[in-house]
PDB file of N, CA and C in Angstrom:
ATOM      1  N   UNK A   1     217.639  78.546 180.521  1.00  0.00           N
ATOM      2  CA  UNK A   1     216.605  78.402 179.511  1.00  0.00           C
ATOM      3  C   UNK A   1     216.125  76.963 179.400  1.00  0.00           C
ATOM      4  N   UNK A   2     217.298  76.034 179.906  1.00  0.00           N
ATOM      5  CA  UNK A   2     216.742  74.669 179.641  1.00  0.00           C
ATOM      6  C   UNK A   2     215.550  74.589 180.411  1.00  0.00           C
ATOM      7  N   UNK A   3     215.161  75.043 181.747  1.00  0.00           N
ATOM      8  CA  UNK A   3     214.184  74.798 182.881  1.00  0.00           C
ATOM      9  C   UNK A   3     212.831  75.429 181.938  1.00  0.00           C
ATOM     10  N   UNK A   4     213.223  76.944 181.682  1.00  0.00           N
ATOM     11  CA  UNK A   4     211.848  77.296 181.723  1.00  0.00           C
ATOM     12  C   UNK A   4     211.581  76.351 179.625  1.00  0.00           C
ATOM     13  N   UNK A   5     212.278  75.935 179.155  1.00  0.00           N
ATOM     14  CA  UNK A   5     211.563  75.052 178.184  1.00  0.00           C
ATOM     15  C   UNK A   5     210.904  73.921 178.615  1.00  0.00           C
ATOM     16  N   UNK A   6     211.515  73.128 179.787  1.00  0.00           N
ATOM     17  CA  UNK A   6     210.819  72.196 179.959  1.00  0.00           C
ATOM     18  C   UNK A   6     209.278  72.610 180.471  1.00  0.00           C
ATOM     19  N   UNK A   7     209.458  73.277 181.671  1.00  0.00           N
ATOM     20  CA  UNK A   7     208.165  74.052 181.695  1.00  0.00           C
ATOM     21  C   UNK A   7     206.919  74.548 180.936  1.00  0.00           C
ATOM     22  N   UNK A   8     207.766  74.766 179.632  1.00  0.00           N
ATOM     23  CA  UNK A   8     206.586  75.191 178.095  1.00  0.00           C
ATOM     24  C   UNK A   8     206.013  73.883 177.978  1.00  0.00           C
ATOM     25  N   UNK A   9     207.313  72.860 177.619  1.00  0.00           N
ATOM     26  CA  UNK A   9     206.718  72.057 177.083  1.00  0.00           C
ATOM     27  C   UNK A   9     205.808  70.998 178.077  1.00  0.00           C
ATOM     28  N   UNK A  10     205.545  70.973 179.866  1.00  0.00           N
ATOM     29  CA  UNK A  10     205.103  70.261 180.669  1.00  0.00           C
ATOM     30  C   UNK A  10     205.206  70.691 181.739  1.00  0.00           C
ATOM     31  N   UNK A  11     204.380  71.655 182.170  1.00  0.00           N
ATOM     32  CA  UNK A  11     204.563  71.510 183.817  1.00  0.00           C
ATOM     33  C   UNK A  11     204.599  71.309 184.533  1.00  0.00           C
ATOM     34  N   UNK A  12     203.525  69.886 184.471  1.00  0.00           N
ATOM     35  CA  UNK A  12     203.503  68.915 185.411  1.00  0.00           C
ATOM     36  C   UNK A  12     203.984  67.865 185.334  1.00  0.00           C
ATOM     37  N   UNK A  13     205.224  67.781 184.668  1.00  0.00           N
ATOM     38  CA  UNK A  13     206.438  66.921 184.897  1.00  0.00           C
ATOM     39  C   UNK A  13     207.833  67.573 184.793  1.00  0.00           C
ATOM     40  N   UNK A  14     207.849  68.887 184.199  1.00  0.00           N
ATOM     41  CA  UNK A  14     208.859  69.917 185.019  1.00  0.00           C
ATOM     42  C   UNK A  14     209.642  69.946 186.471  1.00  0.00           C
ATOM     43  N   UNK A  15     211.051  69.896 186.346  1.00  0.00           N
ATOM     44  CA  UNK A  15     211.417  69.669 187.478  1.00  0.00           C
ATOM     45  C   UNK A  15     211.833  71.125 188.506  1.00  0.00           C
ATOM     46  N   UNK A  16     210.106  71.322 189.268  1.00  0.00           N
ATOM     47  CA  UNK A  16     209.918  72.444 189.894  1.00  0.00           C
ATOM     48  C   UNK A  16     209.359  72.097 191.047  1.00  0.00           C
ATOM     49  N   UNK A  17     208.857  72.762 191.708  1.00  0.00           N
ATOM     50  CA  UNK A  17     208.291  72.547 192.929  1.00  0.00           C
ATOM     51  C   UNK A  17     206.663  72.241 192.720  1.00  0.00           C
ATOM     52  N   UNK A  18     206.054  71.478 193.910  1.00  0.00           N
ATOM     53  CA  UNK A  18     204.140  71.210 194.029  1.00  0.00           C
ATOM     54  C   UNK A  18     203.668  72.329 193.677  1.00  0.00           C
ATOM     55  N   UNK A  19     204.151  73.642 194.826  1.00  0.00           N
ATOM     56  CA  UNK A  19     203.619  74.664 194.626  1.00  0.00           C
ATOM     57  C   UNK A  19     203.716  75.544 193.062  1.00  0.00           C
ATOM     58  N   UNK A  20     204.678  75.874 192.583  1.00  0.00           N
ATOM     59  CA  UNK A  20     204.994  75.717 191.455  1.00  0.00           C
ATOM     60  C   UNK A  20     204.057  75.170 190.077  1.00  0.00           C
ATOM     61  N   UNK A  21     204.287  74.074 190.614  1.00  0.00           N
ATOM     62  CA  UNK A  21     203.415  73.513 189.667  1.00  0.00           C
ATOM     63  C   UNK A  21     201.563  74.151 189.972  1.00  0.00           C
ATOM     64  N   UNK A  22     201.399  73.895 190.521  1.00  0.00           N
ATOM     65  CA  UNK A  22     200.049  74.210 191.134  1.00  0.00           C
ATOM     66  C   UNK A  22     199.497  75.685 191.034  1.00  0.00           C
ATOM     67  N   UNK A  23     200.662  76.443 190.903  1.00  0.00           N
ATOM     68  CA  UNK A  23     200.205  77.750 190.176  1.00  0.00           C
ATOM     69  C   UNK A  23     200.210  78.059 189.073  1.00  0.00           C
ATOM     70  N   UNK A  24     201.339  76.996 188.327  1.00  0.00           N
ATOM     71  CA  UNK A  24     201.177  77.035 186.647  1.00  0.00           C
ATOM     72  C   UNK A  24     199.836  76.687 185.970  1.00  0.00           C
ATOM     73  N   UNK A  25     199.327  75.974 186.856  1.00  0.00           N
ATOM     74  CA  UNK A  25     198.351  74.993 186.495  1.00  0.00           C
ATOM     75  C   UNK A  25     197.082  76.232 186.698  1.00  0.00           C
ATOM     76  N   UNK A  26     197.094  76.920 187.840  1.00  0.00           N
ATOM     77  CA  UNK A  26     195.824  78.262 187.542  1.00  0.00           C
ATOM     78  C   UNK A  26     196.592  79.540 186.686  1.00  0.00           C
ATOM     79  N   UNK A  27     197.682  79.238 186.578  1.00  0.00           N
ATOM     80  CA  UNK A  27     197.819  80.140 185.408  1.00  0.00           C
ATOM     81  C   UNK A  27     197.449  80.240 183.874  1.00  0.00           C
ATOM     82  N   UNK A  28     197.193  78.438 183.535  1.00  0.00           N
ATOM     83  CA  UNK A  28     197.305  78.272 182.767  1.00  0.00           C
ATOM     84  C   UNK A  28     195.470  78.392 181.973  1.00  0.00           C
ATOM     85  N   UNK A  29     194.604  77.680 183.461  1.00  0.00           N
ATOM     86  CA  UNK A  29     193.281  78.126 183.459  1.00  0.00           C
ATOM     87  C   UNK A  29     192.719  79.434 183.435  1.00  0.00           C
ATOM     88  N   UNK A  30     193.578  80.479 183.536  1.00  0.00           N
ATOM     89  CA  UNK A  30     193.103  82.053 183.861  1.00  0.00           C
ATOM     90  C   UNK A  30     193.582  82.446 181.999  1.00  0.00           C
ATOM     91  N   UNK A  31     194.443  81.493 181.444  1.00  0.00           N
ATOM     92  CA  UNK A  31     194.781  82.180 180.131  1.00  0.00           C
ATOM     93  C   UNK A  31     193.889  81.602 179.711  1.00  0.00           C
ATOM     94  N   UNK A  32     193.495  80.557 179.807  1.00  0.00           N
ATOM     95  CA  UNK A  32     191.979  80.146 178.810  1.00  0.00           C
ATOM     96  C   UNK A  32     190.933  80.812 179.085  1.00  0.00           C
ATOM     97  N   UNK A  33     190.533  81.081 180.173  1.00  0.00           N
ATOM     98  CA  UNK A  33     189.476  81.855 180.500  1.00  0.00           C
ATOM     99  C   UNK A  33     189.325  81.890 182.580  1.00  0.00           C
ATOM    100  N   UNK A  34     189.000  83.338 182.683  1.00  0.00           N
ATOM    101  CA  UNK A  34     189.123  83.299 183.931  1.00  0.00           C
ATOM    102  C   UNK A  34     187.672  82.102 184.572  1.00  0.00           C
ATOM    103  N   UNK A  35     186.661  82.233 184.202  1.00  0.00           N
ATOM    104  CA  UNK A  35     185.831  80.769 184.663  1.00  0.00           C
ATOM    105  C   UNK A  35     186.543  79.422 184.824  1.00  0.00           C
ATOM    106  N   UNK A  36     187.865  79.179 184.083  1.00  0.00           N
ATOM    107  CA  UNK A  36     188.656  77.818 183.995  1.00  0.00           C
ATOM    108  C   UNK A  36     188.925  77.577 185.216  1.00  0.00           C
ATOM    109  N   UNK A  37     189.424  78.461 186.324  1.00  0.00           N
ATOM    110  CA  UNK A  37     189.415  78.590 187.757  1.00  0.00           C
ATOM    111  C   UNK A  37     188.863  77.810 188.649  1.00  0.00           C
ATOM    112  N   UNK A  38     188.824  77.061 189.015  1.00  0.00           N
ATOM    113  CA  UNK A  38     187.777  75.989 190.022  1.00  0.00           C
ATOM    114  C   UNK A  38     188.542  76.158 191.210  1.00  0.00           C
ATOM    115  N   UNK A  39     187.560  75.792 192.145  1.00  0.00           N
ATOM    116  CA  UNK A  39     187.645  75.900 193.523  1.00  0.00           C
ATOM    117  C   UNK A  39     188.389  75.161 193.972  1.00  0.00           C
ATOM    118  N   UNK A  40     188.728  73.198 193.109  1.00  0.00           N
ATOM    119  CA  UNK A  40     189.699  72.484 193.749  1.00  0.00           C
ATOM    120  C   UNK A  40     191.109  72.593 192.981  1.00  0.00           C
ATOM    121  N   UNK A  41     191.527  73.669 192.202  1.00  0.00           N
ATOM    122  CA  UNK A  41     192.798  74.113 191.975  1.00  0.00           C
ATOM    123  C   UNK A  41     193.691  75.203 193.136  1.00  0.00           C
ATOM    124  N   UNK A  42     192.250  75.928 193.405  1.00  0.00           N
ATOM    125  CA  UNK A  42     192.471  76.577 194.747  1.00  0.00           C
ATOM    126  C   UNK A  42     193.122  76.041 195.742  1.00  0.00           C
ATOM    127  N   UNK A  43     192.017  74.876 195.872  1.00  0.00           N
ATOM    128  CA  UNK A  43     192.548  74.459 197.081  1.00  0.00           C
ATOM    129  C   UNK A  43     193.631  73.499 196.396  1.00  0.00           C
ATOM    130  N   UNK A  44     194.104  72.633 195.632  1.00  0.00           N
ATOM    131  CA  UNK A  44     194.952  72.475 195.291  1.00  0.00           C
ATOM    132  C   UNK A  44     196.852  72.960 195.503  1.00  0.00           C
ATOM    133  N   UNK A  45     196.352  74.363 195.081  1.00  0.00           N
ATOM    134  CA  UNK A  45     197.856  75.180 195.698  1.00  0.00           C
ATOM    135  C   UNK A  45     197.569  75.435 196.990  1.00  0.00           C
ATOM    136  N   UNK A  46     196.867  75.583 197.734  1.00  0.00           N
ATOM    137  CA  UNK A  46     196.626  76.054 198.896  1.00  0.00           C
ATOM    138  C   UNK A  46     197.227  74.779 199.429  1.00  0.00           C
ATOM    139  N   UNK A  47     197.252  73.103 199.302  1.00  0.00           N
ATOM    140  CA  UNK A  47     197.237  72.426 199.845  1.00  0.00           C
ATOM    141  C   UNK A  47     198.825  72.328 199.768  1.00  0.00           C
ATOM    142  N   UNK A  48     199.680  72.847 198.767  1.00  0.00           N
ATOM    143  CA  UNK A  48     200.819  72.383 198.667  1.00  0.00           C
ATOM    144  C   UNK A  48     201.790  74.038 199.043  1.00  0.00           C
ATOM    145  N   UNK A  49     201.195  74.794 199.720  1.00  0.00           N
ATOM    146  CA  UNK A  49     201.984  76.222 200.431  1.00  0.00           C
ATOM    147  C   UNK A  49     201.629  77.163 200.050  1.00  0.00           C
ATOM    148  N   UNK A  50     201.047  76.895 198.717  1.00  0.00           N
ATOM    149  CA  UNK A  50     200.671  78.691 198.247  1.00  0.00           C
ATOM    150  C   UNK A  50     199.850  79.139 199.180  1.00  0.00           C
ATOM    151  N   UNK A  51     200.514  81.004 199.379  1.00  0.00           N
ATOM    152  CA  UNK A  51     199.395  81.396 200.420  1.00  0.00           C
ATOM    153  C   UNK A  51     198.232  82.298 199.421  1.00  0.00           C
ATOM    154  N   UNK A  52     197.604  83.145 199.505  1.00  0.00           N
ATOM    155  CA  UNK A  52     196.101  83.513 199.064  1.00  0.00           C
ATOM    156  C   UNK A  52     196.895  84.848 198.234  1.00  0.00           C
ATOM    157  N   UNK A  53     197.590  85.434 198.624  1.00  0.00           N
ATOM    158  CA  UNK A  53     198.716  86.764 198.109  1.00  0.00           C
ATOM    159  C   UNK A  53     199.266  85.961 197.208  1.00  0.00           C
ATOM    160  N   UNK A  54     199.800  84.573 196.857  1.00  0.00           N
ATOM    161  CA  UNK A  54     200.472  83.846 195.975  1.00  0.00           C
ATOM    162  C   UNK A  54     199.692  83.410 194.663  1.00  0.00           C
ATOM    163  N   UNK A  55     198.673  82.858 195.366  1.00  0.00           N
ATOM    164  CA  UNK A  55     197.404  82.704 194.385  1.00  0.00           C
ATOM    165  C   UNK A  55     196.679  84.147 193.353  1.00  0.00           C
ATOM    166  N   UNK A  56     196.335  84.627 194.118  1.00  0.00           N
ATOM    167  CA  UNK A  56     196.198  86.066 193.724  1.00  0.00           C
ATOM    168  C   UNK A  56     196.588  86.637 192.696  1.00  0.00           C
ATOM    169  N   UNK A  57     198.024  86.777 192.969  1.00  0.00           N
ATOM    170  CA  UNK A  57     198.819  87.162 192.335  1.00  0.00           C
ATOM    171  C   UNK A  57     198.905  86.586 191.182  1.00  0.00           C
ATOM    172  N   UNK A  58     199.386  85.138 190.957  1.00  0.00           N
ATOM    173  CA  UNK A  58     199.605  84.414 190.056  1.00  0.00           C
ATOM    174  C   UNK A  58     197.927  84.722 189.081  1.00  0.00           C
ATOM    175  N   UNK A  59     196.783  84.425 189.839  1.00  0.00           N
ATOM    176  CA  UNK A  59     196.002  84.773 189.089  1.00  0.00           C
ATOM    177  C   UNK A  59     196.119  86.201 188.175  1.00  0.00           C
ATOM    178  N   UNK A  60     196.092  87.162 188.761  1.00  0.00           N
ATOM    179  CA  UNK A  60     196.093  88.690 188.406  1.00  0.00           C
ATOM    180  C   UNK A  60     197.304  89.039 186.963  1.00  0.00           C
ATOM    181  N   UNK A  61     198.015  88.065 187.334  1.00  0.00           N
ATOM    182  CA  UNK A  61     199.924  88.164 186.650  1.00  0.00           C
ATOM    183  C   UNK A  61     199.503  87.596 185.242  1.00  0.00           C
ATOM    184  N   UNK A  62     198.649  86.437 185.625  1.00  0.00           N
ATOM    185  CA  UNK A  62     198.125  85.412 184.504  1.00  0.00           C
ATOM    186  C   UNK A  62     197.240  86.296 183.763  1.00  0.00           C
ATOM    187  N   UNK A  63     196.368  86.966 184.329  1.00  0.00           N
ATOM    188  CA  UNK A  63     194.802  87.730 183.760  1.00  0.00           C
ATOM    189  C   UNK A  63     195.875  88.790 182.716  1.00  0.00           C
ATOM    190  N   UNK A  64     196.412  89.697 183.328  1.00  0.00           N
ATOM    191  CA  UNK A  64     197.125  90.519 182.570  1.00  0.00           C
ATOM    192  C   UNK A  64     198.481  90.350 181.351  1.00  0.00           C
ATOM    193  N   UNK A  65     198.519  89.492 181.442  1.00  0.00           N
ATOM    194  CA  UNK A  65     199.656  88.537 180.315  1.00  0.00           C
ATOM    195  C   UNK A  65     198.702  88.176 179.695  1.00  0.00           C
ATOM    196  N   UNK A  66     197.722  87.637 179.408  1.00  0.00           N
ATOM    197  CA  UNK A  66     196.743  87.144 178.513  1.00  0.00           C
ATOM    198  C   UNK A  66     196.190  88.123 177.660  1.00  0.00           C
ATOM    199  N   UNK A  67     196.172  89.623 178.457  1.00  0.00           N
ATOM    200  CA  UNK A  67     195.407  90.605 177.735  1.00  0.00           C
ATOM    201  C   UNK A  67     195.937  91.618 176.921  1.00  0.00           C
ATOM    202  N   UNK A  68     197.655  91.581 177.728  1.00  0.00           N
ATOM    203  CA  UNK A  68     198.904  91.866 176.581  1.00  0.00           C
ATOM    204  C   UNK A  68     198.863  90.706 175.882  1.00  0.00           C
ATOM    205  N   UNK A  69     198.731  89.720 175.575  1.00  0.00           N
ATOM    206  CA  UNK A  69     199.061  89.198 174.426  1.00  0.00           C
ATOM    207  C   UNK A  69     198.186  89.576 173.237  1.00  0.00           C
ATOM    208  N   UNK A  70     196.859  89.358 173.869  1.00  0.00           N
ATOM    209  CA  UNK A  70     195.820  89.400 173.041  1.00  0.00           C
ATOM    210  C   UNK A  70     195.611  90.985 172.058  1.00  0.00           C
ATOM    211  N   UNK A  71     196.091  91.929 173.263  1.00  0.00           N
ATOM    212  CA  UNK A  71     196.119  93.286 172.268  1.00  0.00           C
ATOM    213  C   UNK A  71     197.740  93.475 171.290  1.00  0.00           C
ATOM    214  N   UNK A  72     198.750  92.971 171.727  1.00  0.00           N
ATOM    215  CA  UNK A  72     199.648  92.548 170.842  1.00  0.00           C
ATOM    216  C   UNK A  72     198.794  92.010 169.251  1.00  0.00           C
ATOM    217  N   UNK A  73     198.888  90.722 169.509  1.00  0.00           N
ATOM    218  CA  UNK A  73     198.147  89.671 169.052  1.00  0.00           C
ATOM    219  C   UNK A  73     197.076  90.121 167.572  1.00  0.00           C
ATOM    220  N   UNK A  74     196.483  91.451 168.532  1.00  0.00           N
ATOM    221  CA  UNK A  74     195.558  91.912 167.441  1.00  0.00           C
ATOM    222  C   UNK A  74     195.938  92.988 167.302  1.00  0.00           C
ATOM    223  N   UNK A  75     196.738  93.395 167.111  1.00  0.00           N
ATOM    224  CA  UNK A  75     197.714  94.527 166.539  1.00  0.00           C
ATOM    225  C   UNK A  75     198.636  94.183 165.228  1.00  0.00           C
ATOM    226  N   UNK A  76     199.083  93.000 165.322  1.00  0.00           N
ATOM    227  CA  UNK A  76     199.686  92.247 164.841  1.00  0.00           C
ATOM    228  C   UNK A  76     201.026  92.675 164.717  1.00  0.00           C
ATOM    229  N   UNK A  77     201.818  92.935 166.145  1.00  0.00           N
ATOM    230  CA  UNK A  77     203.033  93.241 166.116  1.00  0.00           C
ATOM    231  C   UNK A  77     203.859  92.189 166.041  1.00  0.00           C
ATOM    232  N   UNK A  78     204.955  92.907 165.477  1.00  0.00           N
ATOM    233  CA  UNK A  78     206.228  91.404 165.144  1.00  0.00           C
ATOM    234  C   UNK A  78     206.920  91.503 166.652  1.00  0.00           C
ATOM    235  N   UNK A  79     207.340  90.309 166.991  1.00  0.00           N
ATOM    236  CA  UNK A  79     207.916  89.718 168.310  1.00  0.00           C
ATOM    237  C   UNK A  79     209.381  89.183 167.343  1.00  0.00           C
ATOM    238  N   UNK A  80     210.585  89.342 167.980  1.00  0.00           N
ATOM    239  CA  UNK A  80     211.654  88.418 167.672  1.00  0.00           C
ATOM    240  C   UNK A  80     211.521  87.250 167.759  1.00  0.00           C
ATOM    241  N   UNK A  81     212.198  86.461 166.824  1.00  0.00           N
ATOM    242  CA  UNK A  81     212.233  85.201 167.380  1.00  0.00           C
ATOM    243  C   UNK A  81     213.048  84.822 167.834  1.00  0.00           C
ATOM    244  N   UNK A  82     214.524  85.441 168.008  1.00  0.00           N
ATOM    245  CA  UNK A  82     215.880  85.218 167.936  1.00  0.00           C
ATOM    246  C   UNK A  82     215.428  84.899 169.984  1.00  0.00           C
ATOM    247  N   UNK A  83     215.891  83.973 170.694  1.00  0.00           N
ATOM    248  CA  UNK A  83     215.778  84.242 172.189  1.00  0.00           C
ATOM    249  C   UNK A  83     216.957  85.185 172.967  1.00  0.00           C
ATOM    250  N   UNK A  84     217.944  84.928 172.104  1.00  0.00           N
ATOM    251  CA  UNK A  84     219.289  86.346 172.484  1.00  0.00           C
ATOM    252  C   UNK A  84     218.767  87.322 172.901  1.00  0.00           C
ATOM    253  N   UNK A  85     217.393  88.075 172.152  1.00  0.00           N
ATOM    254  CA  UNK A  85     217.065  89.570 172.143  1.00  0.00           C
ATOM    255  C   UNK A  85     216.189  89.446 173.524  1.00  0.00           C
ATOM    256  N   UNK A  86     215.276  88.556 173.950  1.00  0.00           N
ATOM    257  CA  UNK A  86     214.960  88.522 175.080  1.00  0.00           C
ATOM    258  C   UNK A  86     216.285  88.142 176.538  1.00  0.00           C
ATOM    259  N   UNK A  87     217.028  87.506 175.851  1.00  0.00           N
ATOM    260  CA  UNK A  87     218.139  87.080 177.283  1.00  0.00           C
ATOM    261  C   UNK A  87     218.532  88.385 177.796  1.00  0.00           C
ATOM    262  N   UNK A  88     219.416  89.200 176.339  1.00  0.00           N
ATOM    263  CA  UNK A  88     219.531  90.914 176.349  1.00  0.00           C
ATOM    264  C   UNK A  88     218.574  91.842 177.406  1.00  0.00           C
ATOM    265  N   UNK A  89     217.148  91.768 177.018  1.00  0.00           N
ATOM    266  CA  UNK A  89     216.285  92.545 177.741  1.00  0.00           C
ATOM    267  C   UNK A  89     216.259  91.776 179.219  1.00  0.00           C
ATOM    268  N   UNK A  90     216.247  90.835 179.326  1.00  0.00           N
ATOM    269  CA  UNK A  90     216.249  90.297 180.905  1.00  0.00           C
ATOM    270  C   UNK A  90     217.633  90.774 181.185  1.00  0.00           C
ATOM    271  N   UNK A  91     218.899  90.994 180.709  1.00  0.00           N
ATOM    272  CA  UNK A  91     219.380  91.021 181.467  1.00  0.00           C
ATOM    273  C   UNK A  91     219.754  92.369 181.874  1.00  0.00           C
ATOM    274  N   UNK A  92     219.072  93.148 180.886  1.00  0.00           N
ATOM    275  CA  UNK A  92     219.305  95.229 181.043  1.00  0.00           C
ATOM    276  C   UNK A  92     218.072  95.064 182.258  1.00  0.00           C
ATOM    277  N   UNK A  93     217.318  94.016 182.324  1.00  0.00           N
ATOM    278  CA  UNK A  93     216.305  94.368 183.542  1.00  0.00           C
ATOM    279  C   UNK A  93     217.186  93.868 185.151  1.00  0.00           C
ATOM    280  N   UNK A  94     217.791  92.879 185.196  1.00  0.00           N
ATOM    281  CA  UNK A  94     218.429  92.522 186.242  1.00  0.00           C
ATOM    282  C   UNK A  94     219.840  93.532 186.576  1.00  0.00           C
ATOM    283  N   UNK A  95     220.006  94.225 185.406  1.00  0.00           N
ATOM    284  CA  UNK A  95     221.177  95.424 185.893  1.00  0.00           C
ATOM    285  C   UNK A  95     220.470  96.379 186.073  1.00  0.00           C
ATOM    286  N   UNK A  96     219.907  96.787 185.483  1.00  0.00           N
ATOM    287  CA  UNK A  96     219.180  98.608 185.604  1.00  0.00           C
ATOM    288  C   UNK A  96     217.631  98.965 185.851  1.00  0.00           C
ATOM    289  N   UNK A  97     217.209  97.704 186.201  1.00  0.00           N
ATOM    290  CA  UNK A  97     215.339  97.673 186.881  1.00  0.00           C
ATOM    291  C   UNK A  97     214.741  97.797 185.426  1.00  0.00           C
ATOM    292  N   UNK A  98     213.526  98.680 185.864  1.00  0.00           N
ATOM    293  CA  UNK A  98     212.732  99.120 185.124  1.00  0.00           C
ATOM    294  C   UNK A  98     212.592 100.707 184.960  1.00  0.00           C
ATOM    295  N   UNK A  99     213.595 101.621 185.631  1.00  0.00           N
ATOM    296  CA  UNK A  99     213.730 102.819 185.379  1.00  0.00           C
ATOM    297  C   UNK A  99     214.474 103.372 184.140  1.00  0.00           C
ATOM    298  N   UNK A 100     213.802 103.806 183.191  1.00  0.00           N
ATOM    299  CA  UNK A 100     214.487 104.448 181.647  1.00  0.00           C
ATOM    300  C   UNK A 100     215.872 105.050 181.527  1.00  0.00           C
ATOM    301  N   UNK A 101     216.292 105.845 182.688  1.00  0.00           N
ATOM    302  CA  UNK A 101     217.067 106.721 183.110  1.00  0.00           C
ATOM    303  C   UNK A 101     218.154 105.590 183.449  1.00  0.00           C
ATOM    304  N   UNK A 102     217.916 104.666 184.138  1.00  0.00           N
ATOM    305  CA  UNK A 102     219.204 104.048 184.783  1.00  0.00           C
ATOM    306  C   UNK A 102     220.193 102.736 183.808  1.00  0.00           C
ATOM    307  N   UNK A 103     219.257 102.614 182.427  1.00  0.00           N
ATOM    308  CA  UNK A 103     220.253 101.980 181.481  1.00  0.00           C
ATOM    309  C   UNK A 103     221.028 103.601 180.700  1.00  0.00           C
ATOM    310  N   UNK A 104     222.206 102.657 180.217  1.00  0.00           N
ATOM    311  CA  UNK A 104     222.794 103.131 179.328  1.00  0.00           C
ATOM    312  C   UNK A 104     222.285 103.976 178.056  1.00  0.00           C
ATOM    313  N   UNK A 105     222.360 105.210 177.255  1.00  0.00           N
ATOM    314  CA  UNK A 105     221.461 105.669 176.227  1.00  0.00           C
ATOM    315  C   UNK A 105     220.303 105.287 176.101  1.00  0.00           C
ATOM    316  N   UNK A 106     220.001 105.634 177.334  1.00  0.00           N
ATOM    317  CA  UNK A 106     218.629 106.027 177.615  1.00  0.00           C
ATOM    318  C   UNK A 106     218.739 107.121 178.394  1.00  0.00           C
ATOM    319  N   UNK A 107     217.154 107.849 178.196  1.00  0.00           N
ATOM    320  CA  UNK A 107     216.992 108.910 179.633  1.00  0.00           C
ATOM    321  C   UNK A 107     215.517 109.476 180.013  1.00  0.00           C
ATOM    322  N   UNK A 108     215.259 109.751 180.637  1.00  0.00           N
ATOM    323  CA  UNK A 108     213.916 109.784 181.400  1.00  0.00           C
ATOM    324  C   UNK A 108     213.006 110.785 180.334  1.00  0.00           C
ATOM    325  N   UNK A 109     212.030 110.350 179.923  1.00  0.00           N
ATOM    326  CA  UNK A 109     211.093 111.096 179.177  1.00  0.00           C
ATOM    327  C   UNK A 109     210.719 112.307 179.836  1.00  0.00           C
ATOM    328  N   UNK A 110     210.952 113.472 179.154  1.00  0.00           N
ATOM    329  CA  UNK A 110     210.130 114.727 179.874  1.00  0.00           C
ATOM    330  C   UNK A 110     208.819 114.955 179.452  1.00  0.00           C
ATOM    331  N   UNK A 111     208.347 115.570 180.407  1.00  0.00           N
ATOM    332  CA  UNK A 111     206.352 115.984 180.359  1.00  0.00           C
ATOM    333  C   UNK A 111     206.396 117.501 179.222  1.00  0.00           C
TER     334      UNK A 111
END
């Protein structure tokens, strides 16, 4: 948790990689608005390894996190604040995926 705080609080002095950085940096332009995007951020990550599937992605990952937040957001659902309850959910995701069925009391929704 220490990494990805520093990260919140600076990415571009975060101790991560060019590339890394360079995709935070169009991630961070796609949450303000997808026009924030410029051509020399592109080439930017492009210059430091990202390939076009990396970019992409990061764009697309970024576009859709912005738009869950925003319908969250205006829903006005409560989020924990406690970070335990997220460590918890990351870590039922690194044991049991994303299939309902394969945690503990749980089980697969029927049709």
């Amino acid at each position: 948790m220490e990494l990805v705080d520093q990260v919140c609080a600076d990415p571009a002095t975060a101790p991560v990689s060019a590339k890394l950085k360079a995709l935070l940096a169009l991630a961070a332009a796609v949450q303000r608005s997808g026009h924030d995007v410029t051509e020399a951020q592109v080439a930017a990550a492009r210059e430091v390894g990202a390939t076009d599937l990396e970019i992409h992605d990061t764009v697309l990952i970024a576009a859709m996190f912005a738009m869950f937040n925003r319908y969250v957001d205006g829903l006005a659902t409560a989020a924990p604040d406690d970070p335990a309850v997220y460590a918890a959910g990351a870590q039922r995701l690194v044991q049991y995926g994303y299939l309902p069925s394969a945690a503990p009391g749980t089980s697969t929704p029927r049709a």
